[in-house]
Protein backbone atom coordinates (compact mmCIF):
# COMPACT_ATOMS: atom_id res chain seq x y z
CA UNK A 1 0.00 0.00 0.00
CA UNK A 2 2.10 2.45 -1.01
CA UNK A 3 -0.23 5.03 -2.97
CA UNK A 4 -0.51 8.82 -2.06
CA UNK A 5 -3.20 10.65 0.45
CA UNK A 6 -5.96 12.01 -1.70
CA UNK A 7 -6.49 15.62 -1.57
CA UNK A 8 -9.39 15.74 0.33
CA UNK A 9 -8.11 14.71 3.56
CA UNK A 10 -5.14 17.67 3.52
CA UNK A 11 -8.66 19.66 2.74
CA UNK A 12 -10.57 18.43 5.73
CA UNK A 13 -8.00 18.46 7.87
CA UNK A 14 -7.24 21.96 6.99
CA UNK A 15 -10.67 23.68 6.86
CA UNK A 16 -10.75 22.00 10.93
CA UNK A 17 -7.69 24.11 11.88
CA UNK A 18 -8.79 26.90 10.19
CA UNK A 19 -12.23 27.42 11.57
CA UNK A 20 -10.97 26.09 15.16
CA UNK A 21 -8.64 28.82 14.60
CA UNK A 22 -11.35 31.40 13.85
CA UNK A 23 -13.48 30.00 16.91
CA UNK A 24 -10.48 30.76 19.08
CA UNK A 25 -9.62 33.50 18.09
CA UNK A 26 -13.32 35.11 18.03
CA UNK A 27 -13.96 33.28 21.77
CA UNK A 28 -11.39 33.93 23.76
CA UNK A 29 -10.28 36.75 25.39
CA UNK A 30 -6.89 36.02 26.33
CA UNK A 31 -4.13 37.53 24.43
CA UNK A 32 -2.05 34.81 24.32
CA UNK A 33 -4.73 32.29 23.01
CA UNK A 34 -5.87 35.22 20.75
CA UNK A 35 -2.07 34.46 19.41
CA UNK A 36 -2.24 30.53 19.17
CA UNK A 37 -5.40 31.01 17.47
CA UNK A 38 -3.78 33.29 14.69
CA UNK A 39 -1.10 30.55 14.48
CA UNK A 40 -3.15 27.69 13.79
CA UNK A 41 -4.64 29.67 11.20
CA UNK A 42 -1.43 30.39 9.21
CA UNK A 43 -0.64 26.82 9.60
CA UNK A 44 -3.84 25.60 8.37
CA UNK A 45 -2.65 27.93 5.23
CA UNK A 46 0.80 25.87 4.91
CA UNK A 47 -0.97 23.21 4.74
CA UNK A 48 -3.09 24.07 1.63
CA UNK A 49 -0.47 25.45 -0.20
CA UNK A 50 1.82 22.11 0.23
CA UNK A 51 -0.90 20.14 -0.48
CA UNK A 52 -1.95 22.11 -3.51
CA UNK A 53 1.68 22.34 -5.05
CA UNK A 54 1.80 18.32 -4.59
CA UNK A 55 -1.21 17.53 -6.35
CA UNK A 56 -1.56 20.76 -8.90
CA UNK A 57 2.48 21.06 -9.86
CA UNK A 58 4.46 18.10 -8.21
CA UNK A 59 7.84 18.99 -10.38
CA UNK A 60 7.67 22.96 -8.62
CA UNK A 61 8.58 24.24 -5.18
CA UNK A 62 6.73 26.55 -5.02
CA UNK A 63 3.95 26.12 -2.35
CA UNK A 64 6.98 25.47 -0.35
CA UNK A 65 8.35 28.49 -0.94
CA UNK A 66 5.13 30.50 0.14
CA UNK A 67 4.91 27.98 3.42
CA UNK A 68 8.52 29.29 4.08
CA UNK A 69 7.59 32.53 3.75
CA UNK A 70 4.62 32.02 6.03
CA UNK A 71 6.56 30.79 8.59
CA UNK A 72 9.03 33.46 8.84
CA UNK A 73 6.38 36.37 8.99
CA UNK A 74 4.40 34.19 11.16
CA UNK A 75 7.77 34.41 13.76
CA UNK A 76 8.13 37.49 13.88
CA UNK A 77 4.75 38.41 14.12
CA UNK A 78 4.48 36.33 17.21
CA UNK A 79 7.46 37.46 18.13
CA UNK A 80 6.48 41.31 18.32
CA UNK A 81 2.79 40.43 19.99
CA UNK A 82 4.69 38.33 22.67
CA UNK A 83 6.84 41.97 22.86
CA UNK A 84 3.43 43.43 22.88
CA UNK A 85 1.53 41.86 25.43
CA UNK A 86 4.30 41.82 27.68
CA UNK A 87 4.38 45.33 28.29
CA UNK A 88 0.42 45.34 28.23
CA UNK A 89 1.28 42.93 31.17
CA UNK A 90 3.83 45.40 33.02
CA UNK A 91 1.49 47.82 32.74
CA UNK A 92 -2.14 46.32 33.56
CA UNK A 93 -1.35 43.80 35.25
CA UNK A 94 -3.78 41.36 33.09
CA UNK A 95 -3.78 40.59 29.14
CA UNK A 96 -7.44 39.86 29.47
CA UNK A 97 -8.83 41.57 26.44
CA UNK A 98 -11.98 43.31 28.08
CA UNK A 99 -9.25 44.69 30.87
CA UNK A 100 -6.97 46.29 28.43
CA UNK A 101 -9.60 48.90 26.97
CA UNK A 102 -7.27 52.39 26.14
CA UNK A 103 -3.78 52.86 25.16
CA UNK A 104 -1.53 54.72 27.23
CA UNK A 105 2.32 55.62 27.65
């Protein structure tokens, strides 16, 4: 049994992390789950375009490429809102969303 994974299950198992993504992210109010929840998203967008690039152009590197690039903005995103919510930490006290209502300085 050595044939290949049909599309749809790289599908299913994408559209799952992506709307469990969206459910976190719209649910919660913690920052750092707010975070996670942005994460899975992007990653539930790697998978797609790896799964796309095997199946649509197996001989190109593409969807690769764009999961690399992903990946990099999706570190240093998380790195700058880790940055972020620990000084919204320093300075409430709390990174509970509803808490955390004006900006100051």
């Amino acid at each position: 049994m050595t044939g290949t994974i049909p599309l749809m299950y790289f599908l299913v198992i994408s559209t799952l992390m992506f709307f469990i993504g969206i459910y976190g992210f719209l649910t919660r109010r913690n920052l750092i789950t707010m975070l996670m929840s942005i994460e899975l998203i992007l990653n539930s967008v790697n998978i797609n375009f790896v799964a796309f690039n095997k199946y649509l152009y197996p001989q190109h590197l593409s969807g690769h490429f764009f999961s690399l690039i992903v990946i990099a903005v999706a570190a240093a995103e998380a790195a700058v809102a880790i940055a972020i919510i620990i000084n919204i930490y320093r300075n409430f006290k709390s990174i509970d969303v509803d808490k955390v209502d004006q900006m100051r300085y």
